[in-house]
N, C-alpha and C. Protein backbone atom coordinates (compact mmCIF):
# COMPACT_ATOMS: atom_id res chain seq x y z
N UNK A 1 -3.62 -7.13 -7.50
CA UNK A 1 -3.19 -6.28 -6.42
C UNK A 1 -1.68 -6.27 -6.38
N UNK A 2 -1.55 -5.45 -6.13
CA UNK A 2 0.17 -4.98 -6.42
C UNK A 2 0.84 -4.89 -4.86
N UNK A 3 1.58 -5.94 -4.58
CA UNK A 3 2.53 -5.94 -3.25
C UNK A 3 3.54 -5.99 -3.05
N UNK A 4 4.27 -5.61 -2.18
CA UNK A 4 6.10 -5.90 -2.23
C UNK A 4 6.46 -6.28 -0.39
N UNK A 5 7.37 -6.27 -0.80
CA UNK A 5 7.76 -7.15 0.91
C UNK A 5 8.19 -6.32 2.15
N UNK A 6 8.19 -6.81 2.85
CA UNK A 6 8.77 -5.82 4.00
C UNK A 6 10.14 -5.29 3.67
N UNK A 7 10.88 -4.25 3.46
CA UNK A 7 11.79 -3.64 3.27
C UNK A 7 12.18 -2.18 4.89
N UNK A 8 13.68 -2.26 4.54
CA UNK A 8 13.74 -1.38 5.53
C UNK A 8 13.70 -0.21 5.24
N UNK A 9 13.06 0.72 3.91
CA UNK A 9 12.98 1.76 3.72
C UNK A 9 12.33 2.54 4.33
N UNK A 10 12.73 3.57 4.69
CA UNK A 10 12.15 4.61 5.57
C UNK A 10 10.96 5.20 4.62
N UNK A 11 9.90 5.52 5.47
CA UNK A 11 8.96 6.55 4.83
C UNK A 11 8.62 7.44 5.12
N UNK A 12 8.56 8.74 4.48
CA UNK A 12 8.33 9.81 5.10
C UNK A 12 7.34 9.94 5.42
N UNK A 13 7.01 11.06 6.35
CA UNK A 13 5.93 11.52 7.53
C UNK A 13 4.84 12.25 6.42
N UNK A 14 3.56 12.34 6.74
CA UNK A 14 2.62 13.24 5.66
C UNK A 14 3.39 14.62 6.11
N UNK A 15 3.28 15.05 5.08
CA UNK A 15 3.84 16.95 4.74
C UNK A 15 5.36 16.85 5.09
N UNK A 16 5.90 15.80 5.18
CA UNK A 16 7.80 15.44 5.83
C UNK A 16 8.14 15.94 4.20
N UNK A 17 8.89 17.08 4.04
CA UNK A 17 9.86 17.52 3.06
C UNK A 17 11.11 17.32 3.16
N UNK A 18 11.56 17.27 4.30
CA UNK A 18 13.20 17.16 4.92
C UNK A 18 14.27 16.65 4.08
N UNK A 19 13.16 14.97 3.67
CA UNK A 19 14.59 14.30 2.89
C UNK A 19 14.81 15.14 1.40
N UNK A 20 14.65 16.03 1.15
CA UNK A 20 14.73 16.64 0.07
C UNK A 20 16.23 17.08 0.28
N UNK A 21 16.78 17.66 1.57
CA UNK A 21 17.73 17.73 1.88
C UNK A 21 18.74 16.61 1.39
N UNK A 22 18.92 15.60 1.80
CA UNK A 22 19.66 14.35 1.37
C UNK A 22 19.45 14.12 0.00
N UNK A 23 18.73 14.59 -1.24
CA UNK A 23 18.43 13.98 -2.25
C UNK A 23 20.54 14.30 -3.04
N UNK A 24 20.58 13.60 -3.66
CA UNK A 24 21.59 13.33 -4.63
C UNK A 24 21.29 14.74 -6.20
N UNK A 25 20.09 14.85 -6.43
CA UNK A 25 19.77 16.33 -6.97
C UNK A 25 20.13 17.47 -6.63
N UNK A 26 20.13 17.80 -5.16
CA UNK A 26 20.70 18.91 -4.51
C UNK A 26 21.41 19.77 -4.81
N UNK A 27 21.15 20.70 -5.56
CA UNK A 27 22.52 21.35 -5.65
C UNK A 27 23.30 22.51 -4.78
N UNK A 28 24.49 22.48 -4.44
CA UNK A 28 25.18 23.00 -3.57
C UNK A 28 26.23 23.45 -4.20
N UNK A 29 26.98 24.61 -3.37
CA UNK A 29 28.06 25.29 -3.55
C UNK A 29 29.21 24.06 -4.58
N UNK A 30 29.36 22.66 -3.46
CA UNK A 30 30.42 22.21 -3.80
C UNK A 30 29.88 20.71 -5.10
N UNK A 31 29.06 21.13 -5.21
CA UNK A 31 28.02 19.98 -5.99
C UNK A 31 26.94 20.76 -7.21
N UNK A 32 27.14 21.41 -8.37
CA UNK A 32 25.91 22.01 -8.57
C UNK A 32 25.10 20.87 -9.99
N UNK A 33 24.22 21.36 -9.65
CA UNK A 33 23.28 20.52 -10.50
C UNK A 33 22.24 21.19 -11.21
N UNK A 34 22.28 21.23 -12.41
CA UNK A 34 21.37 22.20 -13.33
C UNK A 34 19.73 21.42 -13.16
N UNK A 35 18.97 21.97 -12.83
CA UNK A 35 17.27 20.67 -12.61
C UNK A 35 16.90 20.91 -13.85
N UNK A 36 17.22 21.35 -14.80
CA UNK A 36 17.04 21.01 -16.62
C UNK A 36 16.71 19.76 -16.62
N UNK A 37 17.99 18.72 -16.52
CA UNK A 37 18.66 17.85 -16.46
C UNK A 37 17.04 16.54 -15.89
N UNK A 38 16.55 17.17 -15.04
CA UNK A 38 15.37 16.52 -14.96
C UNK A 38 14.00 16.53 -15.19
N UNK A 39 14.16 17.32 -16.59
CA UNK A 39 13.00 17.79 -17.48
C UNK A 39 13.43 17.71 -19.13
N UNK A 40 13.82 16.66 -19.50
CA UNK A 40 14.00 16.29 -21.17
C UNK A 40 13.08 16.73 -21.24
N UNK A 41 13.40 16.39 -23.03
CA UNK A 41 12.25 16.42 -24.08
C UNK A 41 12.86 14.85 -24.17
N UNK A 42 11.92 13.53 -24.53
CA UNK A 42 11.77 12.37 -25.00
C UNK A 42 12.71 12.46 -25.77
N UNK A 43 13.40 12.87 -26.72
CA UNK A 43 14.48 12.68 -27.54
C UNK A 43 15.94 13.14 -27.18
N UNK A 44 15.57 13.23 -25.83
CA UNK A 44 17.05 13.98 -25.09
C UNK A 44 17.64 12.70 -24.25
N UNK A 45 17.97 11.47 -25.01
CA UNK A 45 18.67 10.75 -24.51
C UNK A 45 19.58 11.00 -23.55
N UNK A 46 20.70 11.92 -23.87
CA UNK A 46 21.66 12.12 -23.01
C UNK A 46 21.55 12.84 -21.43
N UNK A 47 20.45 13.86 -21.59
CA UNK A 47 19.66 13.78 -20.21
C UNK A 47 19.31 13.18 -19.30
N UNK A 48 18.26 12.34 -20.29
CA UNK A 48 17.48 11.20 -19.34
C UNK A 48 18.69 10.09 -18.97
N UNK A 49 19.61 9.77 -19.38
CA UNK A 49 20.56 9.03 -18.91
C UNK A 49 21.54 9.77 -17.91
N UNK A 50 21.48 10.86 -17.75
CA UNK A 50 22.16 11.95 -16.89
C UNK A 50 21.55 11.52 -15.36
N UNK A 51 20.22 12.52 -15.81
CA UNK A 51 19.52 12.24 -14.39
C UNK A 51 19.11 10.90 -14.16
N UNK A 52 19.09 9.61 -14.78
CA UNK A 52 19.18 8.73 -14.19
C UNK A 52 19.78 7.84 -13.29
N UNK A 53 21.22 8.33 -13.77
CA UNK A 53 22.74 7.80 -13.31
C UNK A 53 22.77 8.89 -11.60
N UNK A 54 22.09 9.47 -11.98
CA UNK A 54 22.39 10.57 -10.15
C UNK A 54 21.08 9.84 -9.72
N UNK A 55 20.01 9.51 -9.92
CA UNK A 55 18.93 9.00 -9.21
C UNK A 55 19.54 7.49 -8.75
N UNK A 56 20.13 6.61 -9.72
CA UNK A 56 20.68 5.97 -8.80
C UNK A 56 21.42 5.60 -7.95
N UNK A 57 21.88 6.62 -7.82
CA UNK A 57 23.04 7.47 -6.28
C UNK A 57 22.53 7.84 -5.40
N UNK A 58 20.88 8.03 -5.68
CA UNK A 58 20.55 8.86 -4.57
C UNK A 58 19.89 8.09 -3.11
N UNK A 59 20.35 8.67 -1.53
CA UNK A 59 19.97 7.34 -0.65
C UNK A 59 18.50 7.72 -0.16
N UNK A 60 17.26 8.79 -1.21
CA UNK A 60 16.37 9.23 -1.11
C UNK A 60 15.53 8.60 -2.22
N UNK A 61 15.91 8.10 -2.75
CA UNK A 61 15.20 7.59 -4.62
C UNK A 61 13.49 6.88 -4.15
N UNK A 62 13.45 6.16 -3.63
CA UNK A 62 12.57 5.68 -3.42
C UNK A 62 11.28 6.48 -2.45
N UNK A 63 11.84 7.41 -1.78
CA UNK A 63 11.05 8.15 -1.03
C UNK A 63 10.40 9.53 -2.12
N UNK A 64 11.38 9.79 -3.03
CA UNK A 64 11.09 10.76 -3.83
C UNK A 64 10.60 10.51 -4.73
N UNK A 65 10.27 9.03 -5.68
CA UNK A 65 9.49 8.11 -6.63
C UNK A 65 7.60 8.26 -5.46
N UNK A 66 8.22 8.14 -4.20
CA UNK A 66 6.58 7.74 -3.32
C UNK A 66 6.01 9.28 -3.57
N UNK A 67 6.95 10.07 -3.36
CA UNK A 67 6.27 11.53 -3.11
C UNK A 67 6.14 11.91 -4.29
N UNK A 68 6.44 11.41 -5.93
CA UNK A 68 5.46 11.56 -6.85
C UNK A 68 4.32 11.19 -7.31
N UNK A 69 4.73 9.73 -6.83
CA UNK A 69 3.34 9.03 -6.99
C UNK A 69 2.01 9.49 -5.96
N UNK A 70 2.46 9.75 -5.09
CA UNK A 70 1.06 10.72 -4.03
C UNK A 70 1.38 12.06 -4.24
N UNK A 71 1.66 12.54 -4.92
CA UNK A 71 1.27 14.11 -5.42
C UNK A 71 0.71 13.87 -6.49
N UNK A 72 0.76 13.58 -7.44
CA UNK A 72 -0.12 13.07 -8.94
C UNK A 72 1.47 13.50 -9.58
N UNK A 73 2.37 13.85 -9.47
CA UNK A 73 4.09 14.67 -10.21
C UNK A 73 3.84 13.60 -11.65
N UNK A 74 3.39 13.76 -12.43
CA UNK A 74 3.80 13.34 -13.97
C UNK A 74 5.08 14.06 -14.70
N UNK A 75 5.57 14.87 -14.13
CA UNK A 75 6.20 15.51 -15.02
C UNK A 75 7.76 15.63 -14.62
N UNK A 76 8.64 15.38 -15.56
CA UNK A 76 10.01 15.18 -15.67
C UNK A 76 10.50 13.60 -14.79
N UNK A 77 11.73 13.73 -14.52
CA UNK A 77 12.60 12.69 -13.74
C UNK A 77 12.29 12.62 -12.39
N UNK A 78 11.70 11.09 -11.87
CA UNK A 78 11.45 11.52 -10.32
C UNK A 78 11.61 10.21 -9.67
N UNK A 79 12.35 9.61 -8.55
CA UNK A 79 12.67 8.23 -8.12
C UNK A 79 13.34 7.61 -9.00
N UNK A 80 13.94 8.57 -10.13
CA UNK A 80 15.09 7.82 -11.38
C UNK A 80 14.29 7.51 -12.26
N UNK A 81 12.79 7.47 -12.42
CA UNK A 81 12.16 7.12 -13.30
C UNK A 81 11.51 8.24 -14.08
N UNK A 82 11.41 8.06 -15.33
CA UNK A 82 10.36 8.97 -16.62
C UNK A 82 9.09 8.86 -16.71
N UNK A 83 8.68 9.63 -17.07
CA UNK A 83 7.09 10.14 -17.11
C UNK A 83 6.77 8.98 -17.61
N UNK A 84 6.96 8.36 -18.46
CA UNK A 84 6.25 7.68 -19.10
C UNK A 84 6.51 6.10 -18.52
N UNK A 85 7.78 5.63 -17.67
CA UNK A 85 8.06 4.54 -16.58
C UNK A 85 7.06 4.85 -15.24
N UNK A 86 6.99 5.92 -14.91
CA UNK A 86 6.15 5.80 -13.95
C UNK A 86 4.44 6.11 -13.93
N UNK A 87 3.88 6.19 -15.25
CA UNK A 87 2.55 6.08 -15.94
C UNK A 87 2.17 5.00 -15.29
N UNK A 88 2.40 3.91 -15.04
CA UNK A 88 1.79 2.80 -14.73
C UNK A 88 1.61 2.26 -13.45
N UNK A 89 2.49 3.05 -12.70
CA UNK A 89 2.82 2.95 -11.46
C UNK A 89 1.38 4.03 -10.93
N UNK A 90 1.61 5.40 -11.69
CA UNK A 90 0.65 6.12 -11.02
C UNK A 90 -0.96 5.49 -11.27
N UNK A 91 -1.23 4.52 -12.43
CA UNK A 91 -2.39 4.10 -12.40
C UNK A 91 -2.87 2.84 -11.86
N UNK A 92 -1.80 2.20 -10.79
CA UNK A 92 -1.71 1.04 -9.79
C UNK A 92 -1.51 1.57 -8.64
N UNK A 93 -1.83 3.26 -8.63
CA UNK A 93 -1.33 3.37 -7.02
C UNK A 93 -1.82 3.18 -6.00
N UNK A 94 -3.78 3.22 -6.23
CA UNK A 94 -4.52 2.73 -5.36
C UNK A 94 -4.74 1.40 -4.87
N UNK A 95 -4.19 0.77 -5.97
CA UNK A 95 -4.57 -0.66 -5.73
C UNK A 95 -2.38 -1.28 -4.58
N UNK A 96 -2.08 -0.26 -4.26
CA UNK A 96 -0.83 -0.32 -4.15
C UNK A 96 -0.93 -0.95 -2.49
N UNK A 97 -0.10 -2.23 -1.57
CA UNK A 97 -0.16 -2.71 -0.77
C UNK A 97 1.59 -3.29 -0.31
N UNK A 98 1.55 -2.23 0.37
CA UNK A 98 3.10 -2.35 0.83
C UNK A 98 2.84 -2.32 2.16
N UNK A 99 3.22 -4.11 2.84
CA UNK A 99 2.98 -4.15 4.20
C UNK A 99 4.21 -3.38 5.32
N UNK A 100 5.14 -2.99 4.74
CA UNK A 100 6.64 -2.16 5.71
C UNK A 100 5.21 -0.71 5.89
N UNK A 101 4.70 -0.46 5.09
CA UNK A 101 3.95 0.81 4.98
C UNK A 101 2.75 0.41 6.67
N UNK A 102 2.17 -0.65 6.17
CA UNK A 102 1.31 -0.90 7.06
C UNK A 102 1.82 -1.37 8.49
N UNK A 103 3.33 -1.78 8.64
CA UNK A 103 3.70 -1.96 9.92
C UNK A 103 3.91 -0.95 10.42
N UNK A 104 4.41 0.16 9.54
CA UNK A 104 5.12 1.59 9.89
C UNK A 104 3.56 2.15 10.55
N UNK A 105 2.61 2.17 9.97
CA UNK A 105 1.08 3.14 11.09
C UNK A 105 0.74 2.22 12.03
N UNK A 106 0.85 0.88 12.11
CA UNK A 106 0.56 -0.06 13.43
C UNK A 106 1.23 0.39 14.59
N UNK A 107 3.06 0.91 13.94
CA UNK A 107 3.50 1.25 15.36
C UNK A 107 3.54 2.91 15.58
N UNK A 108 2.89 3.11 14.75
CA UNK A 108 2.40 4.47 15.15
C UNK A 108 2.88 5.82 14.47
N UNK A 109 3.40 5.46 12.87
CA UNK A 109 3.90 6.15 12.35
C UNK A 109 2.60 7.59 11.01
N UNK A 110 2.75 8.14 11.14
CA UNK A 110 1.59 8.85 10.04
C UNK A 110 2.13 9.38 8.67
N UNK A 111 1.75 7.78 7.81
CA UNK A 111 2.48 8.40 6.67
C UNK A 111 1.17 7.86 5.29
N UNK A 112 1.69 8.63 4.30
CA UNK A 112 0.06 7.89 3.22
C UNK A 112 -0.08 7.08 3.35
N UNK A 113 -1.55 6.61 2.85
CA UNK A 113 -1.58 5.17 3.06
C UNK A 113 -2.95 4.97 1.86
N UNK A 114 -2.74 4.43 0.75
CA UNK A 114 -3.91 3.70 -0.13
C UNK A 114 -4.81 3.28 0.78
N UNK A 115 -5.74 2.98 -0.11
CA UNK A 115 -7.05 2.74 -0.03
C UNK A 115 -6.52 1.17 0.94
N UNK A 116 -5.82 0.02 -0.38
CA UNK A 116 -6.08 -1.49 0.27
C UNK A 116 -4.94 -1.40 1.24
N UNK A 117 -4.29 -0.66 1.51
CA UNK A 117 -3.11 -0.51 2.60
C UNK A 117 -3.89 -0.22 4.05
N UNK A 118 -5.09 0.81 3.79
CA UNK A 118 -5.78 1.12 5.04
C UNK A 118 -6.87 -0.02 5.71
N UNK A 119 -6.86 -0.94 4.59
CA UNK A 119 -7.98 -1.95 4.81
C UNK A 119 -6.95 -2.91 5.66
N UNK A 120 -5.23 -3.02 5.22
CA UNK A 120 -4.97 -4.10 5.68
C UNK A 120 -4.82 -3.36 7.06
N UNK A 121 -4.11 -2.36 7.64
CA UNK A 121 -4.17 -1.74 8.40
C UNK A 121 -5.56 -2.01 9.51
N UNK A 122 -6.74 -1.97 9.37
CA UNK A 122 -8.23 -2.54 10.06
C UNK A 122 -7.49 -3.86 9.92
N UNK A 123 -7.34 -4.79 9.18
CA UNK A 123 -7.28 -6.20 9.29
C UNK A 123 -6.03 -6.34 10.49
N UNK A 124 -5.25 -5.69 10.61
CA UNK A 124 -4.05 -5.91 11.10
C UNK A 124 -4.46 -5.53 12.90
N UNK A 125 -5.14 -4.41 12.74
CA UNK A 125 -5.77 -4.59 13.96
C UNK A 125 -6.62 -5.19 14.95
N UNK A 126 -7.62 -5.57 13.83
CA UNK A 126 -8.24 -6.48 14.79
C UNK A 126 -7.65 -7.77 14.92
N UNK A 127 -6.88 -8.33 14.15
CA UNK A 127 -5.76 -8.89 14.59
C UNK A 127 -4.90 -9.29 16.20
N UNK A 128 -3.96 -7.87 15.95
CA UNK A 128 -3.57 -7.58 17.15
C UNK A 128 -4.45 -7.11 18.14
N UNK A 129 -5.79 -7.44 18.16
CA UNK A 129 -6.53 -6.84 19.39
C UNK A 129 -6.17 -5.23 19.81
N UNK A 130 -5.77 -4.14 18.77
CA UNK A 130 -6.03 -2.90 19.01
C UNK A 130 -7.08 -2.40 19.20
N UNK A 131 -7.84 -1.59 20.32
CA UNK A 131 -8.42 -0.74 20.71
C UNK A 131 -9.39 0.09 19.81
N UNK A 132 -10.23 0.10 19.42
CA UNK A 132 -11.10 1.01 18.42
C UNK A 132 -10.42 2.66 18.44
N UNK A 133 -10.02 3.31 19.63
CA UNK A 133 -9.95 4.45 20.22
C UNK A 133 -8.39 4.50 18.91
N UNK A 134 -7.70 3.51 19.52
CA UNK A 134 -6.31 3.43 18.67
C UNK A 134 -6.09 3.55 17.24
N UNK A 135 -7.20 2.71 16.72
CA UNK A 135 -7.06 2.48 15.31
C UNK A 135 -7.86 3.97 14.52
N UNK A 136 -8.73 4.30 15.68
CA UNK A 136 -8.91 5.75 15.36
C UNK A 136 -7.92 6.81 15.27
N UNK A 137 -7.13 6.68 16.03
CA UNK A 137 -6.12 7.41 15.91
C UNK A 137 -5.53 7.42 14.63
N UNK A 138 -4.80 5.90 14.46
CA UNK A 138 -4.00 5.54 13.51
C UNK A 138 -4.42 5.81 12.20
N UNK A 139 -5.88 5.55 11.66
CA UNK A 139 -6.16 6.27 10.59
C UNK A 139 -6.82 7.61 10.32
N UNK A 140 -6.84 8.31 11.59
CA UNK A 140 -7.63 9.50 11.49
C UNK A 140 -8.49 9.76 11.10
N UNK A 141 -9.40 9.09 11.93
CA UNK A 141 -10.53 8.61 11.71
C UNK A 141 -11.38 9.22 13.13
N UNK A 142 -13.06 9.19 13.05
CA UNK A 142 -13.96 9.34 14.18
C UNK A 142 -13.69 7.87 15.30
N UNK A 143 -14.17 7.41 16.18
CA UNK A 143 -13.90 6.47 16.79
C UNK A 143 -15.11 6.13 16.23
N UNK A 144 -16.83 5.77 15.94
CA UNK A 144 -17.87 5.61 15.39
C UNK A 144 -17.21 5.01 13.74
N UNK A 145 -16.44 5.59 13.15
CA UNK A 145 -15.95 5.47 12.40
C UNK A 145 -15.31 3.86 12.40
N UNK A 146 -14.65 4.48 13.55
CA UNK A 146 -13.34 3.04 13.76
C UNK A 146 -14.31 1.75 13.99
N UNK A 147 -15.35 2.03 15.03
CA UNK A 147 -16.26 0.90 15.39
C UNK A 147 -17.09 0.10 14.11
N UNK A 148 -17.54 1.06 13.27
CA UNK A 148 -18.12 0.74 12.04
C UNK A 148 -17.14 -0.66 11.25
N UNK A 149 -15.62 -0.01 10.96
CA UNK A 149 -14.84 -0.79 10.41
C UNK A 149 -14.47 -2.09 11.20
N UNK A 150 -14.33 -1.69 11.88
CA UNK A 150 -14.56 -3.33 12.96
C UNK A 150 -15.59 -3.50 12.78
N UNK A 151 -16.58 -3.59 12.61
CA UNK A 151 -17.83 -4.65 13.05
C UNK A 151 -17.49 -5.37 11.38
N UNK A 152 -17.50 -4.23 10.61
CA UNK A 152 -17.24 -4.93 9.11
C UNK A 152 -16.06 -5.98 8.59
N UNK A 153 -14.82 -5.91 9.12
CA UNK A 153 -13.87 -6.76 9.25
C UNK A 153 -13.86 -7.85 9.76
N UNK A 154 -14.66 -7.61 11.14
CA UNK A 154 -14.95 -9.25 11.79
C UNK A 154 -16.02 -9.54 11.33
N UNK A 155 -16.99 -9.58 10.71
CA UNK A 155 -17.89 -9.92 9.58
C UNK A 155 -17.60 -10.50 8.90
N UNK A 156 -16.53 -9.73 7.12
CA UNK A 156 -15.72 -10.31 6.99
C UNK A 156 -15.23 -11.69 7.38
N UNK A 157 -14.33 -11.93 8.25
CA UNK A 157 -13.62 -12.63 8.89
C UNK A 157 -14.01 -14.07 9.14
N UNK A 158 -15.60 -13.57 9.65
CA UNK A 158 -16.03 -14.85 10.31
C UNK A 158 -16.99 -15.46 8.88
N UNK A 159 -17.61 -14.47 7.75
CA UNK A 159 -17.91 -15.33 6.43
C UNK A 159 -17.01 -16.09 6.32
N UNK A 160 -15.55 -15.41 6.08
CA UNK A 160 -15.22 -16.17 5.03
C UNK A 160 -14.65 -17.86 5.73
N UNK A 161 -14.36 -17.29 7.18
CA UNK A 161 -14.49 -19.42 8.26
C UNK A 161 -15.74 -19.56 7.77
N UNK A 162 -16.59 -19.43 7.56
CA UNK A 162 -17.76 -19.85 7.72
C UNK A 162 -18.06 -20.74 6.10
N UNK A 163 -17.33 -19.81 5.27
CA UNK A 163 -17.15 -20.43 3.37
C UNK A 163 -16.61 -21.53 3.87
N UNK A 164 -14.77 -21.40 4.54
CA UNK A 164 -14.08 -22.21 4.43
C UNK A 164 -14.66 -23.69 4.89
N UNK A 165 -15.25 -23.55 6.17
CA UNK A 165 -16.07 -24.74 6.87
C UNK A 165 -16.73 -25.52 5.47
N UNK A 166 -17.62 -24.68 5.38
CA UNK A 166 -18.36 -25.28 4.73
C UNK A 166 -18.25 -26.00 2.75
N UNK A 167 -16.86 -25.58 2.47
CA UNK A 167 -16.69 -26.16 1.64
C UNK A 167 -15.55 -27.24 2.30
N UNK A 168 -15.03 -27.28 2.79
CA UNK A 168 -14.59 -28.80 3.40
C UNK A 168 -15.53 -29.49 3.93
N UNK A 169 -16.08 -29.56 4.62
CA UNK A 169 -17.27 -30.24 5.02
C UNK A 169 -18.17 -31.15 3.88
N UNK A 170 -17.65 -32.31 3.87
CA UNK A 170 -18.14 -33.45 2.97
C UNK A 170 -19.87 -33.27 3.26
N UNK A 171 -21.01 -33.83 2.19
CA UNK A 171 -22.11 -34.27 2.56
C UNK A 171 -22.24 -35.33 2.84
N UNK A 172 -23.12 -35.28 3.54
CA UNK A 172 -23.51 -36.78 4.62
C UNK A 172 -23.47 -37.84 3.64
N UNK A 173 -23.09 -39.24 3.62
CA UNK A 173 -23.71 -40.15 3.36
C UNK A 173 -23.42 -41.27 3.78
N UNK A 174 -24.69 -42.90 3.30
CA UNK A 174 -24.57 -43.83 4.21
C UNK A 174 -24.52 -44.49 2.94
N UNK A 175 -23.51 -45.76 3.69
CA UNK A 175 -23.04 -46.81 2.84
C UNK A 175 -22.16 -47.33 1.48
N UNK A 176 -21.85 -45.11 1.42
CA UNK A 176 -21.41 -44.83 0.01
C UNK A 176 -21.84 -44.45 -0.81
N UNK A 177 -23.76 -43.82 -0.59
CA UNK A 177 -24.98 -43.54 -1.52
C UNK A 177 -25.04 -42.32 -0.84
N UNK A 178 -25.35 -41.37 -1.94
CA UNK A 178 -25.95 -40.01 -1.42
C UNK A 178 -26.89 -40.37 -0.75
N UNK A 179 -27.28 -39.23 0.02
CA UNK A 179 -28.67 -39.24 0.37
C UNK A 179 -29.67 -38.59 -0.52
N UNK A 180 -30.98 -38.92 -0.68
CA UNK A 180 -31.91 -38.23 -1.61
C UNK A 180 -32.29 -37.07 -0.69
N UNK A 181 -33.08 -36.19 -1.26
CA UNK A 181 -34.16 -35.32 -0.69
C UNK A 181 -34.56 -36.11 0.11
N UNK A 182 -36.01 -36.80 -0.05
CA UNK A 182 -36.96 -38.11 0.41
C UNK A 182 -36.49 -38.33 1.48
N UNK A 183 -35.09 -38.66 1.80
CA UNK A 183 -34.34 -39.53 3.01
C UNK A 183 -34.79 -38.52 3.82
N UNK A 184 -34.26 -37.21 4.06
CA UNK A 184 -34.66 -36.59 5.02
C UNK A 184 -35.95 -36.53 6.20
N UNK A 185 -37.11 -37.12 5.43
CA UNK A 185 -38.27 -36.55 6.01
C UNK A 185 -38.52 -35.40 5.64
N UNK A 186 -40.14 -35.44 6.30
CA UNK A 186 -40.62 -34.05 6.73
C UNK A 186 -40.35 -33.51 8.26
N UNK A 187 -40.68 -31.79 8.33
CA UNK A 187 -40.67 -31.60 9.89
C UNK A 187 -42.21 -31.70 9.64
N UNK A 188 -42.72 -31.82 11.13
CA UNK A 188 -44.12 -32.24 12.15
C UNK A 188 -44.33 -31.03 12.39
């Protein structure tokens, strides 16, 4: 499972285009920028080192790497990275668990969210004792829905105390001797 730490990067909103505005790509009157430049051919070294050197200028890079990786974007320069750098990324994306992501919908933000991101998201709530009604909200979800995932989480929850117990939990014995079967008795 693939995780990274709380960071203060902003994430954009579902359908949020805006920061496109801020990107370092932009081109403007007093700034122009050919978007060639972020479509080599593999043997266009001097390109791909072009648009790399502006991706890492840009104070959007990481938001615009997320918004390829959740569009499926394989194609050209995107978060400073190449089609073929971010191949691997796009085939870890489900399994992708970025808790800044999961604090950002706890406090009420609506932005993608993976599969194990939405699970920690349920975990995080019943946690904090959120509201079924809430966490419905938060994942856009039915409330039946939401109730379902709670009952399954604290399920969850209470197996796995229930593993933990029970593999700490020494077996009985007297004097330093197991006990046999036999010792037990029968029930009456």
């Amino acid at each position: 499972m693939t995780t990274t730490t709380n960071n203060a990067a902003p994430h954009r909103l579902l359908g949020d285009q805006t920061w496109q505005e801020r990107a370092a790509c932009r081109s403007t009157e007093h700034n122009p920028v050919d978007p060639d430049i972020f479509f080599p051919q593999p043997d266009e070294i001097d390109k791909i080192t072009g648009a790399k050197s502006l991706c890492a200028q840009c104070p959007v890079r990481r938001v615009c790497l997320d918004a390829a990786l959740e569009a499926g974007d394989t194609h050209g320069i995107r978060g400073g990275m190449t089609e073929e750098e971010r191949e691997p990324l796009h085939e870890n994306l489900a399994r992708r668990l970025d808790y800044s992501r999961v604090n950002a919908v706890i406090a009420g933000r609506d932005i993608h969210l993976t599969k194990a991101e939405r699970r920690a998201v349920v975990h995080a709530a019943v946690h904090q004792g959120l509201t079924e009604q809430r966490l419905a909200w938060l994942l856009k979800i039915t409330e039946e829905h939401a109730q379902k995932l709670y009952r399954e989480t604290r399920r969850a929850l209470r197996n796995r105390d229930l593993e933990q117990t029970t593999k700490t939990t020494p077996p009985p014995e007297t004097d330093g001797e197991r006990l046999a079967r036999d010792d037990f008795g029968t029930a009456a």
